[in-house]
PDB file of N, CA and C in Angstrom:
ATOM      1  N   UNK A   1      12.948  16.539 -30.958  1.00  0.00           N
ATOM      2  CA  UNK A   1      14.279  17.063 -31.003  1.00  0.00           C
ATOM      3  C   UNK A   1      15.254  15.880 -30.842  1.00  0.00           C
ATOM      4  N   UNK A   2      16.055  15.185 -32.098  1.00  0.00           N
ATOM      5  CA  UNK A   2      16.533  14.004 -32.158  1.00  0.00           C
ATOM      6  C   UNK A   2      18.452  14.063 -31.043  1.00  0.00           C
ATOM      7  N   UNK A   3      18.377  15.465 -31.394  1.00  0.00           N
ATOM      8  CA  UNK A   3      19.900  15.984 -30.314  1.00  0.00           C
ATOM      9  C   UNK A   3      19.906  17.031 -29.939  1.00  0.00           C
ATOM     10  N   UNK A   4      20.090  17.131 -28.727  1.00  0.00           N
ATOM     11  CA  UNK A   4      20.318  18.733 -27.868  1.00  0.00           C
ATOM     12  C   UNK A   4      21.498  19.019 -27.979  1.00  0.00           C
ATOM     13  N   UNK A   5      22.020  20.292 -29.051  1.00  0.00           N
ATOM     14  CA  UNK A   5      23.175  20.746 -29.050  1.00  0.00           C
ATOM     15  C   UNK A   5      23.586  21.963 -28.556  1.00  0.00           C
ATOM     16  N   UNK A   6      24.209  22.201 -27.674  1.00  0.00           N
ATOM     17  CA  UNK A   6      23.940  23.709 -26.546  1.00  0.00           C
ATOM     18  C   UNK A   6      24.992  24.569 -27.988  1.00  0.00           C
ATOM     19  N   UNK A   7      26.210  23.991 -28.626  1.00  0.00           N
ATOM     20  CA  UNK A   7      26.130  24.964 -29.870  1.00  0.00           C
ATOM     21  C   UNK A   7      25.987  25.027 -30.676  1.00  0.00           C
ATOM     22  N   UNK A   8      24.315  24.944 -30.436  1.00  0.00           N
ATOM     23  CA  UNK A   8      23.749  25.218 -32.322  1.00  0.00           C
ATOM     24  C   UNK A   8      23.741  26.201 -32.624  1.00  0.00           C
ATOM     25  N   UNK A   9      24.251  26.943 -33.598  1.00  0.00           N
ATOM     26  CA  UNK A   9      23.469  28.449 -34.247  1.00  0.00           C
ATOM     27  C   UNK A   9      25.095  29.000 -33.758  1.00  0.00           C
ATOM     28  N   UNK A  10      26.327  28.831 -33.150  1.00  0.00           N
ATOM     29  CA  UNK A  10      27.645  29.267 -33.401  1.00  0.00           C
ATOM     30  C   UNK A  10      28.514  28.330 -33.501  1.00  0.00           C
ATOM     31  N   UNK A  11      29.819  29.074 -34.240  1.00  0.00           N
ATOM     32  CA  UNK A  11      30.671  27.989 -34.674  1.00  0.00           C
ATOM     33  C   UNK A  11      31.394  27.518 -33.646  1.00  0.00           C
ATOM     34  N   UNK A  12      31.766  25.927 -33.919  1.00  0.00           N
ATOM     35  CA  UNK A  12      32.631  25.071 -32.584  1.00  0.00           C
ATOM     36  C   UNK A  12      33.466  25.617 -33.055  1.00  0.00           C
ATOM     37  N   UNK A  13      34.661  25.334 -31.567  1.00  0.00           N
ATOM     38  CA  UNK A  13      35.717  26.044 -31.817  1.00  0.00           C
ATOM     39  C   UNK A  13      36.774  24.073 -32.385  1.00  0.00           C
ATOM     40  N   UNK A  14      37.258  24.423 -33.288  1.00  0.00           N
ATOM     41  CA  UNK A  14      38.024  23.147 -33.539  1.00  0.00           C
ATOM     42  C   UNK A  14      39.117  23.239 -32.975  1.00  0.00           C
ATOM     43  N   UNK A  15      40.133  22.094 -32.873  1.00  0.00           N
ATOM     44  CA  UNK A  15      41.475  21.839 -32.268  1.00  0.00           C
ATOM     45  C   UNK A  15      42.214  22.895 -33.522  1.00  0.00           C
ATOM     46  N   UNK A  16      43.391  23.236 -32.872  1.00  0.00           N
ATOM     47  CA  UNK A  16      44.665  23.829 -34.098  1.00  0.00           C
ATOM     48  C   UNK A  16      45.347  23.440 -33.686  1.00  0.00           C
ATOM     49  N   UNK A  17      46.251  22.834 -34.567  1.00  0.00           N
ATOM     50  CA  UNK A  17      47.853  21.831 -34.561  1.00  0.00           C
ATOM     51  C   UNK A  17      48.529  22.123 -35.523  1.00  0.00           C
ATOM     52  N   UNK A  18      48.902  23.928 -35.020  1.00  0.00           N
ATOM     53  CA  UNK A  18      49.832  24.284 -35.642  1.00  0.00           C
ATOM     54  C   UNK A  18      50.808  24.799 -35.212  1.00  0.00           C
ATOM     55  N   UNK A  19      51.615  25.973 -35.057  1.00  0.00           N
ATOM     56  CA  UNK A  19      52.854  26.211 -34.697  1.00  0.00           C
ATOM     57  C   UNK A  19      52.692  26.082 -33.239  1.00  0.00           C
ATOM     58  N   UNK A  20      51.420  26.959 -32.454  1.00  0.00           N
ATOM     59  CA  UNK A  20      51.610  27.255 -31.304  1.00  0.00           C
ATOM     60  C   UNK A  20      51.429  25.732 -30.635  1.00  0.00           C
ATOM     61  N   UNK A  21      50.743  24.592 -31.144  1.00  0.00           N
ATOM     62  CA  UNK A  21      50.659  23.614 -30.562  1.00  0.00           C
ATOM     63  C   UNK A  21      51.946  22.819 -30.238  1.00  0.00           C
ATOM     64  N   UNK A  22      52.720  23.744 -31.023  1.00  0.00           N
ATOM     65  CA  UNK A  22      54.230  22.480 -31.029  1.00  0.00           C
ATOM     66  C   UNK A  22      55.047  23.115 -29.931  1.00  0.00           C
ATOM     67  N   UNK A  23      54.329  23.953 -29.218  1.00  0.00           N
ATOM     68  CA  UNK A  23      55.515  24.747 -28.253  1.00  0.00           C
ATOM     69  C   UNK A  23      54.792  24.257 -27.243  1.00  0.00           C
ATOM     70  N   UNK A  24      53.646  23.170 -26.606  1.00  0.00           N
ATOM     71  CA  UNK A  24      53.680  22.876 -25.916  1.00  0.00           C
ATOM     72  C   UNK A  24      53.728  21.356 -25.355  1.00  0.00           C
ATOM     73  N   UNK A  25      55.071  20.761 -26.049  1.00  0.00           N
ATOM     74  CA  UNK A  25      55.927  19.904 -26.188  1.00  0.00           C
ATOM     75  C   UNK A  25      56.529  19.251 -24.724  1.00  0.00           C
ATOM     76  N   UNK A  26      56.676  18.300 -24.112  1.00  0.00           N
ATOM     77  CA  UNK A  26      56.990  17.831 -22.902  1.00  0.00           C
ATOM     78  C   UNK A  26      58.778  18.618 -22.457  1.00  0.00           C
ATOM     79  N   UNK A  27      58.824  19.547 -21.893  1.00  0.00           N
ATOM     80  CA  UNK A  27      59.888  19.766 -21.323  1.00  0.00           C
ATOM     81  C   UNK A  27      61.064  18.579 -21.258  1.00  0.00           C
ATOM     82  N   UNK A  28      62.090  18.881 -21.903  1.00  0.00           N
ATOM     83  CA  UNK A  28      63.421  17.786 -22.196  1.00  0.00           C
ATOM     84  C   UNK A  28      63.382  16.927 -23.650  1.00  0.00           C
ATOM     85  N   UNK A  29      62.044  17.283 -24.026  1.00  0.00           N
ATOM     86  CA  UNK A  29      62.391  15.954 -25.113  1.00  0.00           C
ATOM     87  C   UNK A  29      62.499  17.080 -26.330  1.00  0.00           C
ATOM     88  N   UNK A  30      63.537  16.430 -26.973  1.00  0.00           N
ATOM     89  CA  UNK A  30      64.110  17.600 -28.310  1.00  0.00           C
ATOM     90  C   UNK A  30      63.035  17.712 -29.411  1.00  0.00           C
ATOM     91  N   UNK A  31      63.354  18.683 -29.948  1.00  0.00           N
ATOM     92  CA  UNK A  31      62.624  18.883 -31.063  1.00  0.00           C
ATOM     93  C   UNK A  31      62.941  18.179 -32.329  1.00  0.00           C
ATOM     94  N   UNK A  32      61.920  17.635 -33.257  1.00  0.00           N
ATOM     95  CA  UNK A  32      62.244  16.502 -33.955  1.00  0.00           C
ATOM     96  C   UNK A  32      61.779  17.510 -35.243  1.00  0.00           C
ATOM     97  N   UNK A  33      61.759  18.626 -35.135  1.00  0.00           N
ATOM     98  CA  UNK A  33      61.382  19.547 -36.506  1.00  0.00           C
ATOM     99  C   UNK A  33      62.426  19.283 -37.586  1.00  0.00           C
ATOM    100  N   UNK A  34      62.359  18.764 -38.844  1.00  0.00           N
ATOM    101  CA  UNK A  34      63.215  19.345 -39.946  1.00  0.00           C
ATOM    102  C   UNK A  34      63.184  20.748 -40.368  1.00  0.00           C
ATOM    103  N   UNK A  35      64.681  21.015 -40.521  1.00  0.00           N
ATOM    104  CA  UNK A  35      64.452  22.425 -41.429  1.00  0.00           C
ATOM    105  C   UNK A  35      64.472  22.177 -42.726  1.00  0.00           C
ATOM    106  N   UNK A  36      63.910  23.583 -43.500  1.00  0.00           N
ATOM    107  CA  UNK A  36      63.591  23.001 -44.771  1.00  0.00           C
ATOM    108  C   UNK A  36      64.787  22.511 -45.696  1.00  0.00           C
ATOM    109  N   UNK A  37      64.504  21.524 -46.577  1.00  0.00           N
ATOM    110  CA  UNK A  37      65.288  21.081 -47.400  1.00  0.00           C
ATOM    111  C   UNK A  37      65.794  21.716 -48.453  1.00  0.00           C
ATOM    112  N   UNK A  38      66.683  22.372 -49.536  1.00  0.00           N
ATOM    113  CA  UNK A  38      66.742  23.185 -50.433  1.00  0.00           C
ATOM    114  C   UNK A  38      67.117  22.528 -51.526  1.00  0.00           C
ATOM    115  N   UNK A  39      66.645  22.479 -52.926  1.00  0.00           N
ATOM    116  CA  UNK A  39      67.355  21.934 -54.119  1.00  0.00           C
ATOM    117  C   UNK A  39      67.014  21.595 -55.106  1.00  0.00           C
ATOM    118  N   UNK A  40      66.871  20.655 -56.410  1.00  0.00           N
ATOM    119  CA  UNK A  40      66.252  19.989 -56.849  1.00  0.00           C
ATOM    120  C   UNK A  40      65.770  18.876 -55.616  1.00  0.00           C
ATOM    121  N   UNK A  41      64.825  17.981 -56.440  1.00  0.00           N
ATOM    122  CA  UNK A  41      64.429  16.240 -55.973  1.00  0.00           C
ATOM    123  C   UNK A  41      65.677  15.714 -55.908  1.00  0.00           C
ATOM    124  N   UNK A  42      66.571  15.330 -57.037  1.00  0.00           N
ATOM    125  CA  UNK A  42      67.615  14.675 -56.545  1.00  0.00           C
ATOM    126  C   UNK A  42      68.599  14.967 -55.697  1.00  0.00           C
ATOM    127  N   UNK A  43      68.223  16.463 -55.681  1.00  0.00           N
ATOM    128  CA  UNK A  43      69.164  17.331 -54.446  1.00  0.00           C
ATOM    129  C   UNK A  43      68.770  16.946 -52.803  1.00  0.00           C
ATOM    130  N   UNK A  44      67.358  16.760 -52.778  1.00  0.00           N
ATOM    131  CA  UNK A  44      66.622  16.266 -51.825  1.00  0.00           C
ATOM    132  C   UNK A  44      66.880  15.102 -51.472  1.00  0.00           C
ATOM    133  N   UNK A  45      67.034  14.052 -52.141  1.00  0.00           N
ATOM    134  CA  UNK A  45      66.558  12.770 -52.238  1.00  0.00           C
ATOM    135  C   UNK A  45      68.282  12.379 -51.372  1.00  0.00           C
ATOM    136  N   UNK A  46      69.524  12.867 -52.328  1.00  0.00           N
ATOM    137  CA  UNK A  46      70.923  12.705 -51.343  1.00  0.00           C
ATOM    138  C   UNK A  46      70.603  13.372 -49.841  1.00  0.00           C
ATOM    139  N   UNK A  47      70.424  14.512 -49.996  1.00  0.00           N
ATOM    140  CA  UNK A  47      70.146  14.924 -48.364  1.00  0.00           C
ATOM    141  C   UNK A  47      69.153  14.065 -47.525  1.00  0.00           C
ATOM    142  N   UNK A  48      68.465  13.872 -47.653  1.00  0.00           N
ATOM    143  CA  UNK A  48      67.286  12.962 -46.966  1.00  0.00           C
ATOM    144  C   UNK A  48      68.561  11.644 -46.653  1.00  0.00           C
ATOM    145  N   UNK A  49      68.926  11.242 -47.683  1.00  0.00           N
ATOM    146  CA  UNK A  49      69.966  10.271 -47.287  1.00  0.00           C
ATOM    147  C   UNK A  49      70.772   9.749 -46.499  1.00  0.00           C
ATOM    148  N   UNK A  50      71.297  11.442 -46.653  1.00  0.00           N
ATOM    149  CA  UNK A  50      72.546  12.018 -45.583  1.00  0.00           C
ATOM    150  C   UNK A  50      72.297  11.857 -44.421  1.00  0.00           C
ATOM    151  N   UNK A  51      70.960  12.827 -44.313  1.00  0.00           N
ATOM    152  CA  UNK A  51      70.665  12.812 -42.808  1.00  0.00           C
ATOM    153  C   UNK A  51      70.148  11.134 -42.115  1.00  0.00           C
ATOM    154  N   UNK A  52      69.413  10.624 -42.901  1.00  0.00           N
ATOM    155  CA  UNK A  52      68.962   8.969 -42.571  1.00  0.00           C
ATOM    156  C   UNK A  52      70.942   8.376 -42.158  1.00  0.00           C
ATOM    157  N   UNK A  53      71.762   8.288 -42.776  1.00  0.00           N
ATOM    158  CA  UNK A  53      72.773   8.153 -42.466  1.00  0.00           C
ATOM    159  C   UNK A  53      73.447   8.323 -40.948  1.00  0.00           C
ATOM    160  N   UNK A  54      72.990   9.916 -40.758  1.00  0.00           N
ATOM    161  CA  UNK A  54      73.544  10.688 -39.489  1.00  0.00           C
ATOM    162  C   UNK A  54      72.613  10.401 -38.132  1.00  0.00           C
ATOM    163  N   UNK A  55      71.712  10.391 -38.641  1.00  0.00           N
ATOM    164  CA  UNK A  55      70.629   9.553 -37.600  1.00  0.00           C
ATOM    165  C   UNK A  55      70.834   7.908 -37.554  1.00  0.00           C
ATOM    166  N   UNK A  56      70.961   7.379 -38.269  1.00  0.00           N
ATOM    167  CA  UNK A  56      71.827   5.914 -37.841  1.00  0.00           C
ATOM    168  C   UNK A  56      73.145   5.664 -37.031  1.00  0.00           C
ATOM    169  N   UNK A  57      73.928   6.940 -37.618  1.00  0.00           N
ATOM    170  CA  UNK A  57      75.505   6.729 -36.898  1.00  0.00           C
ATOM    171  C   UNK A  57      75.159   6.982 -35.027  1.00  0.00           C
ATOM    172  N   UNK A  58      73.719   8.214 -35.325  1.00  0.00           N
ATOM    173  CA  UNK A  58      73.967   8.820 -33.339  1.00  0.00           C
ATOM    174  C   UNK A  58      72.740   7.693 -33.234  1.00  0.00           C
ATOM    175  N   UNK A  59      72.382   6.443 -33.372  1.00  0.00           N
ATOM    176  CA  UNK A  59      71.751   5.950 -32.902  1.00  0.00           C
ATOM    177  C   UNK A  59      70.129   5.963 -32.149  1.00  0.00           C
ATOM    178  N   UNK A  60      69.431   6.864 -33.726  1.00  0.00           N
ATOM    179  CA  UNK A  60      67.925   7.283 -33.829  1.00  0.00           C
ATOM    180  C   UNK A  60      67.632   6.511 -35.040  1.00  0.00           C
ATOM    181  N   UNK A  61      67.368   5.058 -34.490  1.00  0.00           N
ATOM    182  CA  UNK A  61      66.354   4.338 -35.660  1.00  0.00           C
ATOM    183  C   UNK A  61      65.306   5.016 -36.313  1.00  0.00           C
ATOM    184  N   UNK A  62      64.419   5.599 -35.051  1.00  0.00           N
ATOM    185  CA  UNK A  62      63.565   6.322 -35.799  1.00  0.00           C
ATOM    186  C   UNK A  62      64.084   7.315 -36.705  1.00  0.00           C
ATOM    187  N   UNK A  63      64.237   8.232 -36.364  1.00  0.00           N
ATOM    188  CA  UNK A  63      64.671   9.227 -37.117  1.00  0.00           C
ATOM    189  C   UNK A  63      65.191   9.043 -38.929  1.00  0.00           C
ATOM    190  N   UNK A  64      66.069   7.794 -38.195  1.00  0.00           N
ATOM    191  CA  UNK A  64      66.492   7.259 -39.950  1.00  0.00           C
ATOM    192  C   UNK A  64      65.857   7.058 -40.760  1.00  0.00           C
ATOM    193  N   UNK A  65      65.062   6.302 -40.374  1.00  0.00           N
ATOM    194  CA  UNK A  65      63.818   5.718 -40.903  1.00  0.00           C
ATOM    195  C   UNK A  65      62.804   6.530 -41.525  1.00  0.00           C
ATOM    196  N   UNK A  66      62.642   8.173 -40.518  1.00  0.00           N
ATOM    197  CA  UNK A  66      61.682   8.868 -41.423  1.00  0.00           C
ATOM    198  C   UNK A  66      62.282   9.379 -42.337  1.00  0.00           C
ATOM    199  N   UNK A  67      63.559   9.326 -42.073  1.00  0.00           N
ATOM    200  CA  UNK A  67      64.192  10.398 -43.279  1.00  0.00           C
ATOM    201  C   UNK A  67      64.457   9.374 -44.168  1.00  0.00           C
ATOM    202  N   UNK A  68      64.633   7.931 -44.440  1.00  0.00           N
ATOM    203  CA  UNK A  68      64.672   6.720 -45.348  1.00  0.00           C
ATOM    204  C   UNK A  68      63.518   7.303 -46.230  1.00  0.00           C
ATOM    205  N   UNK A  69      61.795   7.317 -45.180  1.00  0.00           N
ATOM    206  CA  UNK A  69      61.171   7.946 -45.759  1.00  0.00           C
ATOM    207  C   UNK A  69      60.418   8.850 -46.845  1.00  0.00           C
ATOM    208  N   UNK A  70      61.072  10.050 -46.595  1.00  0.00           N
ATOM    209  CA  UNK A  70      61.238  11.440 -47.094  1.00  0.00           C
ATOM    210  C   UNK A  70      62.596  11.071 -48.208  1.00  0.00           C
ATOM    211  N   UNK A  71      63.396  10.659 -48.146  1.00  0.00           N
ATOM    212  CA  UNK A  71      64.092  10.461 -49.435  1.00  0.00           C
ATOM    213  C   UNK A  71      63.626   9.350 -50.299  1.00  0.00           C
ATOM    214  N   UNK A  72      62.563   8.723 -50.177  1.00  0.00           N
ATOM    215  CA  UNK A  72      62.236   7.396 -50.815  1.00  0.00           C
ATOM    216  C   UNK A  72      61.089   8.710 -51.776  1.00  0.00           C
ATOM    217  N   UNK A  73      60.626   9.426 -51.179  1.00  0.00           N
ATOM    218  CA  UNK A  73      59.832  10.617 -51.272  1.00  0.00           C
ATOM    219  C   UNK A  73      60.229  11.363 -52.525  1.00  0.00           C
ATOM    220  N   UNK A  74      61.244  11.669 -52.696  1.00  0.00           N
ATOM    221  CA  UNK A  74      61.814  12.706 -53.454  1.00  0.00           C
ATOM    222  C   UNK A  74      62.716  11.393 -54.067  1.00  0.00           C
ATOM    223  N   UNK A  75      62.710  10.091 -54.530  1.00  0.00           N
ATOM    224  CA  UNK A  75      63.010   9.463 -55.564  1.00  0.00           C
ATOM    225  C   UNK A  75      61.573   9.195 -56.362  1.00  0.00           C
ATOM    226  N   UNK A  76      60.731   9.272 -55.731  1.00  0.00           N
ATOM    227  CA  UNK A  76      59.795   8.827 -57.114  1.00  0.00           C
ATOM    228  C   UNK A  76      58.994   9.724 -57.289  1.00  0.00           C
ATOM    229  N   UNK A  77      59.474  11.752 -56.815  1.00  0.00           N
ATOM    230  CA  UNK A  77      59.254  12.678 -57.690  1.00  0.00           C
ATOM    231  C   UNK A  77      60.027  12.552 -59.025  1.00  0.00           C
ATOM    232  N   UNK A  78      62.025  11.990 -58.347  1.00  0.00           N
ATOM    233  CA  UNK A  78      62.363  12.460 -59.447  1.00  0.00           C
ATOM    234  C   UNK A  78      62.269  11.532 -60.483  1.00  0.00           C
ATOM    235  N   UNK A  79      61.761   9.949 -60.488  1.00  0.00           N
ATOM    236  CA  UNK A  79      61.642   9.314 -61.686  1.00  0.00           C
ATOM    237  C   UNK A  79      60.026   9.350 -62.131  1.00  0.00           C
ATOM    238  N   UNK A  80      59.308  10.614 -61.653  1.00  0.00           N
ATOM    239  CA  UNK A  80      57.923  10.665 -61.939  1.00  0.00           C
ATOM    240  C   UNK A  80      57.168   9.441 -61.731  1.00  0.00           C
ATOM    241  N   UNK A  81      57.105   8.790 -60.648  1.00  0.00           N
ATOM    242  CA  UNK A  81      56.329   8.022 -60.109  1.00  0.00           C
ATOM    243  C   UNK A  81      55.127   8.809 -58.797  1.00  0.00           C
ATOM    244  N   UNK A  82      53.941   8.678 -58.918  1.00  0.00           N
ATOM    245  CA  UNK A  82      52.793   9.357 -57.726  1.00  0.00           C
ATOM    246  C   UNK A  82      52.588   8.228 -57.031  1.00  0.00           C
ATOM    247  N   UNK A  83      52.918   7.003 -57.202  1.00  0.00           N
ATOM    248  CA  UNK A  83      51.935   5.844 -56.183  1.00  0.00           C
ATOM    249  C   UNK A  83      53.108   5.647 -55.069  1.00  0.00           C
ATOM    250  N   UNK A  84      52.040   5.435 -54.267  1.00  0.00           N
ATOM    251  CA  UNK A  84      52.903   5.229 -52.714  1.00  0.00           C
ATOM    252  C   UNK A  84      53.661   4.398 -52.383  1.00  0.00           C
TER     253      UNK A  84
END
């Protein structure tokens, strides 16, 4: 017997990291969820902008940055580019 597995023969239970996991988030620190975006790509691609903008002015590098991201994202849907 090369491994003793006490659950062989039922299924492991795996991690889920989904909604309910996000509600148990460190008390005080904000939620960094986007809501969804609406539009075309190039409709996207200005908003993503916007917000990278608005997150620079209140002084969230990060934040800018993902949303630099996510609009870099939705420019090379809209000039049909797939490579990263």
């Amino acid at each position: 017997m090369p491994f003793d597995n006490p659950a062989s023969g039922r299924a492991r239970r795996q991690p889920w990291f989904g909604k309910a996991a996000q509600g148990q988030a460190v008390q005080g620190a904000p939620a960094r969820a986007h809501p969804k975006v609406n539009g075309s790509a190039q409709q996207k691609h200005a908003q993503w902008l916007a917000r990278a903008a608005d997150a620079e002015r209140s002084g969230d590098a990060i934040e800018a940055e993902t949303c630099r991201q996510h609009a870099e994202h939705w420019f090379r849907v809209t000039h049909g580019r797939n490579d990263p």
